[in-house]
Protein backbone atom coordinates (compact mmCIF):
# COMPACT_ATOMS: atom_id res chain seq x y z
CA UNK A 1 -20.88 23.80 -0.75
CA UNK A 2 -23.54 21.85 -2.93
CA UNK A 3 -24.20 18.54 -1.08
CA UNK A 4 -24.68 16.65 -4.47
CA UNK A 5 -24.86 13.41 -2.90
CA UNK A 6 -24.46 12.59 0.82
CA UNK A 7 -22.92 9.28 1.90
CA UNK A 8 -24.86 7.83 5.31
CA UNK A 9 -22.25 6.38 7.66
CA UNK A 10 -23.88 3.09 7.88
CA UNK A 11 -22.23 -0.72 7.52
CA UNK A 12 -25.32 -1.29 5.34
CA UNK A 13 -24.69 -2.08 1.52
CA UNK A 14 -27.60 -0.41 0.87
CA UNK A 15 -26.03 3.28 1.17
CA UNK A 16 -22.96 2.13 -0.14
CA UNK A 17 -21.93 4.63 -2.76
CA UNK A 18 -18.26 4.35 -5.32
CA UNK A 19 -16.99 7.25 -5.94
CA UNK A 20 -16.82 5.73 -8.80
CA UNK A 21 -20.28 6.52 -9.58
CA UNK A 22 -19.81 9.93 -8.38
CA UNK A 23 -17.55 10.26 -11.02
CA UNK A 24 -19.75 9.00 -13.91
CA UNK A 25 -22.95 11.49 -12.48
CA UNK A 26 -19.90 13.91 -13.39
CA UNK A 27 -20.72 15.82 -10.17
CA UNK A 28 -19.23 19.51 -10.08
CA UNK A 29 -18.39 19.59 -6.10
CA UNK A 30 -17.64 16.67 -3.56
CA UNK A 31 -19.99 15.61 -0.84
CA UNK A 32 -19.02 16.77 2.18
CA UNK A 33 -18.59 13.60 3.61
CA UNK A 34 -15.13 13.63 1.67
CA UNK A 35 -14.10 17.23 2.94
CA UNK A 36 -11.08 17.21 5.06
CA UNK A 37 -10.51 19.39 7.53
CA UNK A 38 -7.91 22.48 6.55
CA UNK A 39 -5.41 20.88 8.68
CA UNK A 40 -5.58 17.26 6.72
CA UNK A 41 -5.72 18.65 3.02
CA UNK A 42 -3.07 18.36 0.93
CA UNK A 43 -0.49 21.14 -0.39
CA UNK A 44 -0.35 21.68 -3.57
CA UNK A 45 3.07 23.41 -3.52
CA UNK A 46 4.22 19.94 -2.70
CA UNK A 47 7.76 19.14 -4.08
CA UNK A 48 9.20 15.83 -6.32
CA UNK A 49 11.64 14.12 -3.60
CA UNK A 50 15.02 14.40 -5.44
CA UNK A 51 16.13 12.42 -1.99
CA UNK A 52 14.53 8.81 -3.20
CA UNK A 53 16.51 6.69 -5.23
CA UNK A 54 16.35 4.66 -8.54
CA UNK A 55 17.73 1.38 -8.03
CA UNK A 56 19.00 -0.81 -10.95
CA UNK A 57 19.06 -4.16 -9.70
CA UNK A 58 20.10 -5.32 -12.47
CA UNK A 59 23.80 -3.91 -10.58
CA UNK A 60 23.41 -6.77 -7.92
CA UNK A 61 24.87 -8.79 -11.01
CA UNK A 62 27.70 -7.40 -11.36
CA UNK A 63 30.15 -7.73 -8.03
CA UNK A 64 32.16 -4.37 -8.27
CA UNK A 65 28.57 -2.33 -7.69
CA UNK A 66 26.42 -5.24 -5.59
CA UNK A 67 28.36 -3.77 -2.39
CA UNK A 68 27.18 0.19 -3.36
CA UNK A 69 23.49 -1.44 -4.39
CA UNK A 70 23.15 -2.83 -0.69
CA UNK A 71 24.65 0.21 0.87
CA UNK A 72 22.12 2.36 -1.21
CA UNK A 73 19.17 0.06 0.15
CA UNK A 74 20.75 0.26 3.48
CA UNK A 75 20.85 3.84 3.59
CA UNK A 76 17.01 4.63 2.24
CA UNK A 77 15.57 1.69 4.42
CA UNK A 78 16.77 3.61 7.44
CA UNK A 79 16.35 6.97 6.17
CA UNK A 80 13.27 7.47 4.11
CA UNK A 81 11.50 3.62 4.26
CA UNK A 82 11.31 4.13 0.41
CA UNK A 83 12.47 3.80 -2.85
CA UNK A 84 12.03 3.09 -6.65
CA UNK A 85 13.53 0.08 -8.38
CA UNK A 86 13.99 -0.89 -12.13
CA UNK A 87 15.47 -3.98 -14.10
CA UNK A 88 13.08 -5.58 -11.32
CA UNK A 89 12.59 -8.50 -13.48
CA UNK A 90 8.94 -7.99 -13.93
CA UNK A 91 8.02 -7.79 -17.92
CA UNK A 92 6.77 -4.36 -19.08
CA UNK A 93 3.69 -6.30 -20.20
CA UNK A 94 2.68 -8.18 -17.10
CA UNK A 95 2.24 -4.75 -15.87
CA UNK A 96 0.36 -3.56 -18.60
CA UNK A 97 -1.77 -6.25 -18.57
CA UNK A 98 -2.82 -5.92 -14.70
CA UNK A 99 -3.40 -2.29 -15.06
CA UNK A 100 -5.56 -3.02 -17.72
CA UNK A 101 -7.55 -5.43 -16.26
CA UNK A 102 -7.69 -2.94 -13.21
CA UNK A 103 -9.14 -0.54 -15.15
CA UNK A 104 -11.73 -2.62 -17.13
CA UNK A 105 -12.88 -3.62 -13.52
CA UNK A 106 -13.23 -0.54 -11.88
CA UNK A 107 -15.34 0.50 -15.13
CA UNK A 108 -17.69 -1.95 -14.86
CA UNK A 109 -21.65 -1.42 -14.03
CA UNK A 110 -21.81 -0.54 -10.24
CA UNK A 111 -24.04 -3.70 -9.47
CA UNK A 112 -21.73 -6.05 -11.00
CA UNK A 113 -18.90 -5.13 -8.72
CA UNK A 114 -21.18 -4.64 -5.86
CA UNK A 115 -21.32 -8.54 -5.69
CA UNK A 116 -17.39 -8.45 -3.99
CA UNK A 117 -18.69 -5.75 -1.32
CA UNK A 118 -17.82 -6.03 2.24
CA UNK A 119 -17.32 -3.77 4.77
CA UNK A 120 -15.42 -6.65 6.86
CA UNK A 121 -11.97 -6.01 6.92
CA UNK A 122 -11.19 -9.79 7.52
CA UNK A 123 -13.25 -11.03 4.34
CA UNK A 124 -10.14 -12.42 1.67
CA UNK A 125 -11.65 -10.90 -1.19
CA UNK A 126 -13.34 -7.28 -0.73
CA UNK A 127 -14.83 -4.48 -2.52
CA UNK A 128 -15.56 -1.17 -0.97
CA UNK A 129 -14.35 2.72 -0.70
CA UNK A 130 -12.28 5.35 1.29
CA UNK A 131 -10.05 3.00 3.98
CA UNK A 132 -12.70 1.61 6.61
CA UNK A 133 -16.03 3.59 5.57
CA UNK A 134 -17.70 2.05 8.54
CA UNK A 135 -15.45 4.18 10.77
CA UNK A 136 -13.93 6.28 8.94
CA UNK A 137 -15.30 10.03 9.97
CA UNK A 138 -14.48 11.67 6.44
CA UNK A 139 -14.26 9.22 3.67
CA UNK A 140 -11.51 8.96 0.82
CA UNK A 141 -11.82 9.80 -2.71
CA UNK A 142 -11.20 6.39 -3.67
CA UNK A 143 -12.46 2.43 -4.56
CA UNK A 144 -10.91 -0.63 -3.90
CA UNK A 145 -10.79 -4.37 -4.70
CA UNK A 146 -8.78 -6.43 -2.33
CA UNK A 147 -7.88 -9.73 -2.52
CA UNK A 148 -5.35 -12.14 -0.50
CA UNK A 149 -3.00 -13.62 -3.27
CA UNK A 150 -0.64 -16.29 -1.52
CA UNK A 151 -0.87 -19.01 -2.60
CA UNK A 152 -2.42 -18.35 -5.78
CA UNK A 153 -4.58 -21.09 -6.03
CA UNK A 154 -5.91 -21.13 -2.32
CA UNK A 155 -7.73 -17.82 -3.80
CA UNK A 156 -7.83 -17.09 -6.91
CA UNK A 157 -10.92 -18.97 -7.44
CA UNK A 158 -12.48 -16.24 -5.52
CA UNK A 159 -11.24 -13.23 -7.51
CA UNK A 160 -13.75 -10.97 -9.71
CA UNK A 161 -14.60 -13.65 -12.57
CA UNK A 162 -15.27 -10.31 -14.79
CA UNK A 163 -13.82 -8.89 -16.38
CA UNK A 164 -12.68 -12.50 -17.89
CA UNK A 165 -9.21 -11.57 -18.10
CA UNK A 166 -8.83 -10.43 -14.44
CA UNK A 167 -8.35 -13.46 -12.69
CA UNK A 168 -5.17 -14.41 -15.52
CA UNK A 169 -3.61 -11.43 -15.65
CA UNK A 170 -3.50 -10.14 -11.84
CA UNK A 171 -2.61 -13.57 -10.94
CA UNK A 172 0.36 -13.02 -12.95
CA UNK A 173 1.07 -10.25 -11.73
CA UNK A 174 0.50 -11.38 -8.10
CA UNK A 175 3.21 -14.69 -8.87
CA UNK A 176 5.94 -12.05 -10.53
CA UNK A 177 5.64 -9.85 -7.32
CA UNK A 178 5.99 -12.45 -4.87
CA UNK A 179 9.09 -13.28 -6.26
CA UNK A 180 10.71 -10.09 -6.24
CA UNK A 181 9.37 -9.16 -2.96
CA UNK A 182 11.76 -12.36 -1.89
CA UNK A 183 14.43 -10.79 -3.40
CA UNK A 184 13.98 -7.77 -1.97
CA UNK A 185 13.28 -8.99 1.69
CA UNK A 186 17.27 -10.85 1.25
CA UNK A 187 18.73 -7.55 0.64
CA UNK A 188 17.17 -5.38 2.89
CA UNK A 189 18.26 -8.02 5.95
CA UNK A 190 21.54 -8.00 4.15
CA UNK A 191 22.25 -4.94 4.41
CA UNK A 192 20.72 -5.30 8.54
CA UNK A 193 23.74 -7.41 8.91
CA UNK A 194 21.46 -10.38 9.02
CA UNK A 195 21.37 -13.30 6.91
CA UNK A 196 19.86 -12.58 3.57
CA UNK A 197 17.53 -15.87 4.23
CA UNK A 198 16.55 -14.75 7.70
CA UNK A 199 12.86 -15.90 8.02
CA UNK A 200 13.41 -18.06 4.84
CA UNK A 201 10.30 -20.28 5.62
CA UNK A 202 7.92 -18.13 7.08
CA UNK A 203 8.17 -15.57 4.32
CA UNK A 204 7.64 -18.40 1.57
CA UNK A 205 4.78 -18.81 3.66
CA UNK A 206 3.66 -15.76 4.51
CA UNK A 207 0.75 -13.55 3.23
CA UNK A 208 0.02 -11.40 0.21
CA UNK A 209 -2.43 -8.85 0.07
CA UNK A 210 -3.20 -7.04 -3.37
CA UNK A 211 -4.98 -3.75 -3.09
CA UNK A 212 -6.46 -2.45 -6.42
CA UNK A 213 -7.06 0.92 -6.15
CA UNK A 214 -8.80 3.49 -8.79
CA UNK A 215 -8.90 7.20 -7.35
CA UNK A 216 -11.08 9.04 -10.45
CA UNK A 217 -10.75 12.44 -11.64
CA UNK A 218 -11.99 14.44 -8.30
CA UNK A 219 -13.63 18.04 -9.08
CA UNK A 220 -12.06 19.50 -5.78
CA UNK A 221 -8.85 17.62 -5.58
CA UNK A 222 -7.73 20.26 -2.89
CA UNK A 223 -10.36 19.36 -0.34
CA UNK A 224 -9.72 15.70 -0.37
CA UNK A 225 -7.46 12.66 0.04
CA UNK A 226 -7.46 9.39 -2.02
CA UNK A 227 -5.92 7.32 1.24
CA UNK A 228 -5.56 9.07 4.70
CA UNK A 229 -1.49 8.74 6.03
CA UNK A 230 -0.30 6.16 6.90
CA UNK A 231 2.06 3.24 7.07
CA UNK A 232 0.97 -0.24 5.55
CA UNK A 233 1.16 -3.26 8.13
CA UNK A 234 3.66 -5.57 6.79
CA UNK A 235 7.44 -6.28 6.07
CA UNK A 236 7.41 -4.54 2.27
CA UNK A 237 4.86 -3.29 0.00
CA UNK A 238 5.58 -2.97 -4.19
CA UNK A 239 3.24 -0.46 -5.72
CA UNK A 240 2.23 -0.30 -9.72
CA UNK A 241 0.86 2.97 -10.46
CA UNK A 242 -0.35 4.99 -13.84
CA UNK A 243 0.75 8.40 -12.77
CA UNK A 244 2.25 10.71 -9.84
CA UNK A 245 -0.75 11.10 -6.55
CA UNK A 246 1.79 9.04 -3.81
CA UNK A 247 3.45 11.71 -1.44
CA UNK A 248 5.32 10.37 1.81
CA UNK A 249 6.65 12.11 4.58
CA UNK A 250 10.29 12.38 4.27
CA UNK A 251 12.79 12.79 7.28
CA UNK A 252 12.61 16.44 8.02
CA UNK A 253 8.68 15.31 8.62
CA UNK A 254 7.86 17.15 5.24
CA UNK A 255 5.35 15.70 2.84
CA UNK A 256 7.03 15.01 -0.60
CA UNK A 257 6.08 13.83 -3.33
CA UNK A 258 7.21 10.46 -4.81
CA UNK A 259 8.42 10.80 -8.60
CA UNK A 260 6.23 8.98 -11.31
CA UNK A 261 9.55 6.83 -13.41
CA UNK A 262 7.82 4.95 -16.09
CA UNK A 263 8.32 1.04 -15.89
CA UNK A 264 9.66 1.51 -12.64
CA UNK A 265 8.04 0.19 -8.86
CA UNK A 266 8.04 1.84 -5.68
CA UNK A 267 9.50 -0.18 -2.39
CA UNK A 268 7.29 1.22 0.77
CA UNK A 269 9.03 -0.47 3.77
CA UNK A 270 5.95 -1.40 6.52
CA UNK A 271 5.56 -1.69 10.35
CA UNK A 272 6.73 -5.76 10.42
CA UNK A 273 10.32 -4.17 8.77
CA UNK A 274 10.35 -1.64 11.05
CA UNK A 275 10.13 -3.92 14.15
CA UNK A 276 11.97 -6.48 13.02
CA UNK A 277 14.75 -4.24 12.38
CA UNK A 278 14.43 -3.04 15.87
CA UNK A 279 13.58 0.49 14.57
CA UNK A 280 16.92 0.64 12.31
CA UNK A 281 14.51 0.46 9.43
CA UNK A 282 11.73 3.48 8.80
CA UNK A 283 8.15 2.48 7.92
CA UNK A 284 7.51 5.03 5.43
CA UNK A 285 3.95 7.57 5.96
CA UNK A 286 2.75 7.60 3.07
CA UNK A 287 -1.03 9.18 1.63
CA UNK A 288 -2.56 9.38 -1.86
CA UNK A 289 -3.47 13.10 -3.20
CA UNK A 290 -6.22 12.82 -6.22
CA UNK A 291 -6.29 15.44 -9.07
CA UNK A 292 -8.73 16.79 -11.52
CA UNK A 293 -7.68 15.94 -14.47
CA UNK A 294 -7.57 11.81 -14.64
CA UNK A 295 -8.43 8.63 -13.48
CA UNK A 296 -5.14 7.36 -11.31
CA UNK A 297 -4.72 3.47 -10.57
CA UNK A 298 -2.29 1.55 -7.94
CA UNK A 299 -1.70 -2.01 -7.45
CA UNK A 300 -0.65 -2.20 -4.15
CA UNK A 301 1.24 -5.83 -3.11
CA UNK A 302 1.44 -5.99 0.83
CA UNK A 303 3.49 -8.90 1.52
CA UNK A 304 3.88 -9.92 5.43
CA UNK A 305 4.23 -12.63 7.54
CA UNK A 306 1.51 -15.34 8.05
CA UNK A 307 -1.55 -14.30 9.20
CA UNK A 308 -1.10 -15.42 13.11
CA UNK A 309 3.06 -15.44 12.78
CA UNK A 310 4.53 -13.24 15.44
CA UNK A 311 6.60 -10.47 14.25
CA UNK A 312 9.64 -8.96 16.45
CA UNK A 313 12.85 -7.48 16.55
CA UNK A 314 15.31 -10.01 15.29
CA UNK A 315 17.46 -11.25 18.27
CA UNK A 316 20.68 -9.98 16.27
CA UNK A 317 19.41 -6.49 16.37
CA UNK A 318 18.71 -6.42 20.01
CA UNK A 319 21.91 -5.65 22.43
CA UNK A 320 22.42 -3.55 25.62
CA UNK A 321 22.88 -0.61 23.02
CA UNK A 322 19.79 -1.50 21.44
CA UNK A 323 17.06 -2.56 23.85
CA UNK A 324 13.69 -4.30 22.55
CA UNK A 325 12.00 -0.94 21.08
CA UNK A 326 8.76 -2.75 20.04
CA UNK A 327 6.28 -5.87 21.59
CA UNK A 328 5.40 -8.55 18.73
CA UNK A 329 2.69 -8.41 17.10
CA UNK A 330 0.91 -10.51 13.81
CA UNK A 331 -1.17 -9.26 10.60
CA UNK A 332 -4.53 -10.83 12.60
CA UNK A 333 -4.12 -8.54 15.17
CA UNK A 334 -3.58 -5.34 13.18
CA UNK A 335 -6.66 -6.82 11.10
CA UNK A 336 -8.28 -6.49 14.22
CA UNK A 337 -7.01 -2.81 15.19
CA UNK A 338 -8.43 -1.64 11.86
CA UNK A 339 -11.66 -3.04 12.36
CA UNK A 340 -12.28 -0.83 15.06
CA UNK A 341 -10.24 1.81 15.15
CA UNK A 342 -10.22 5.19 12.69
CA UNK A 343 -6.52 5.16 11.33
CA UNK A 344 -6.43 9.02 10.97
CA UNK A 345 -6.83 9.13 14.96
CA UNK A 346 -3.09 6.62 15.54
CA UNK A 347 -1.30 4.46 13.59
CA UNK A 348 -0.71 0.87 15.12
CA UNK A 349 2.60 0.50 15.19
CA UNK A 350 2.85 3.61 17.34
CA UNK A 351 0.44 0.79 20.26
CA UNK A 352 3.50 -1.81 19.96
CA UNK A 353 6.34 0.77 21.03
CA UNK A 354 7.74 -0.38 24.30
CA UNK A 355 8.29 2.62 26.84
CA UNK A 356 11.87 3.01 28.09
């Protein structure tokens, strides 16, 4: 293969490369520093799930289908870790208008967005490529802004100031989706059996991550991955995207592939639901494929706990039927796991599981 442009695996900023820019030298091949091996590539007989559902939550309103709703939530949560929602509440044109301003970033002169880099995993407001590219062995066909978004206006200030709109209309965004994740976090311990304002406080106070992610047109979309598998760190995650690229591995332990619904968000259940629920709840695998043809976006909202708040199996959930299945653990110290470790080698959650 032609080595058009080889990425040194270095912490320095210096040899930092986007793939953005990879994209706009409209190279015909990938480096080889983004070439899977056979084993991790993905298939591109892949399948649409017709096994995750659409909820209308616009049904919790009426009370002869808020019973089904929560049973339907129930079921998925423990099943698949996944599902779409619509009538969310979130405006068709908030969501416009933070894909938008997504893309107008990510199309910005490399130097300009170079001022947000970091390859410190702990830094509140981050720019960089592929998951960890300090130790990740084969790197990810994708760029990133992340930012912590809760509360707004502890951070906000140090969002991307260009493009001018950004800082307005992701913060929007940001405030719509922390209210629905709320919503969402009641009737998923609803249908636990737990009271819907279980951890009341310390989710009003808890973290939110947005991850901004643009995975451009790749010339060998078979050979690579826009985000290695894996399951994200906190209690739920609501994902924006522009078109189908999320697959997740379904209960059979087959990758599927997550249908695109237009106006609709996807629910991705992470490791803090899975513990808390004792392991009733299933945090969802899930990995980005890229294609050939177009630019794809995400807007990723990881919503967890506090940054040092303990996370366990709620006492309810634990019984002489159901022993303690996992130690607690907080964001900091996955923060801290991530920082050092290559994800495509273990997931964390898989280092809390207590042995029978």
């Amino acid at each position: 293969m032609e080595n058009t442009q080889r990425v040194n695996h270095t912490s320095s900023s210096s040899s930092f490369t986007c793939v953005m820019s990879l994209d706009q030298q409209g190279v015909s091949s990938i480096p080889e520093r983004y070439v899977f091996p056979a084993s991790q590539r993905p298939n591109p007989n892949v399948q649409i799930s017709t096994t995750i559902p659409i909820i209308d939550l616009s049904s919790l309103h009426d009370p002869s289908l808020r019973s089904q709703t929560i049973r339907k939530i129930a079921s998925c949560s423990k099943e698949l870790g996944v599902f779409l929602v619509i009538n969310h509440g979130i405006d068709q044109y908030v969501m416009d208008d933070a894909k938008e301003t997504a893309r107008q970033f990510f199309n910005l002169p490399s130097e300009e967005k170079m001022k947000l880099y970091s390859d410190d995993v702990n830094k509140p407001v981050r720019y960089d490529t592929s998951f960890n590219h300090v130790k990740d062995e084969v790197y990810c066909w994708r760029d990133f802004i992340k930012h912590y978004s809760h509360p707004l206006s502890d951070w906000i200030h140090l969002w991307p100031s260009n493009p001018p709109t950004y800082r307005e209309k992701m913060g929007n965004y940001a405030q719509e989706t922390q209210v629905l994740q709320k919503q969402l976090a009641e009737l998923i311990f609803e249908s636990l059996g737990l009271n819907p304002n279980y951890l009341e406080e310390e989710i009003k106070e808890g973290s939110q991550v947005l991850a901004v992610n643009c995975y451009p047109a790749c010339p060998e979309p078979g050979l690579t991955l826009g985000i290695l598998p894996h399951s994200d760190f906190g209690l739920i995650t609501i994902l924006l995207q522009t078109r189908p690229g999320l697959e997740i591995k379904d209960k059979d332990n087959n990758w599927a592939r997550v249908p695109y619904v237009e106006g609709s968000l996807v629910v991705q259940l992470g490791d803090q639901m899975e513990i808390l629920s004792n392991g009733l709840c299933k945090s969802v695998i899930h990995r980005a494929t890229v294609n050939c043809e177009a630019k794809r976006l995400s807007i990723a909202s990881l919503h967890s706990l506090g940054i040092d708040t303990k996370v366990g199996p709620a006492p309810k959930l634990v019984d002489d039927q159901r022993t303690k299945s996992y130690k607690d653990f907080s964001f900091r110290e996955y923060l801290n796991f991530l920082s050092s470790n290559d994800i495509s080698k273990g997931r964390f959650i898989d280092t809390l599981k207590v042995k029978p």
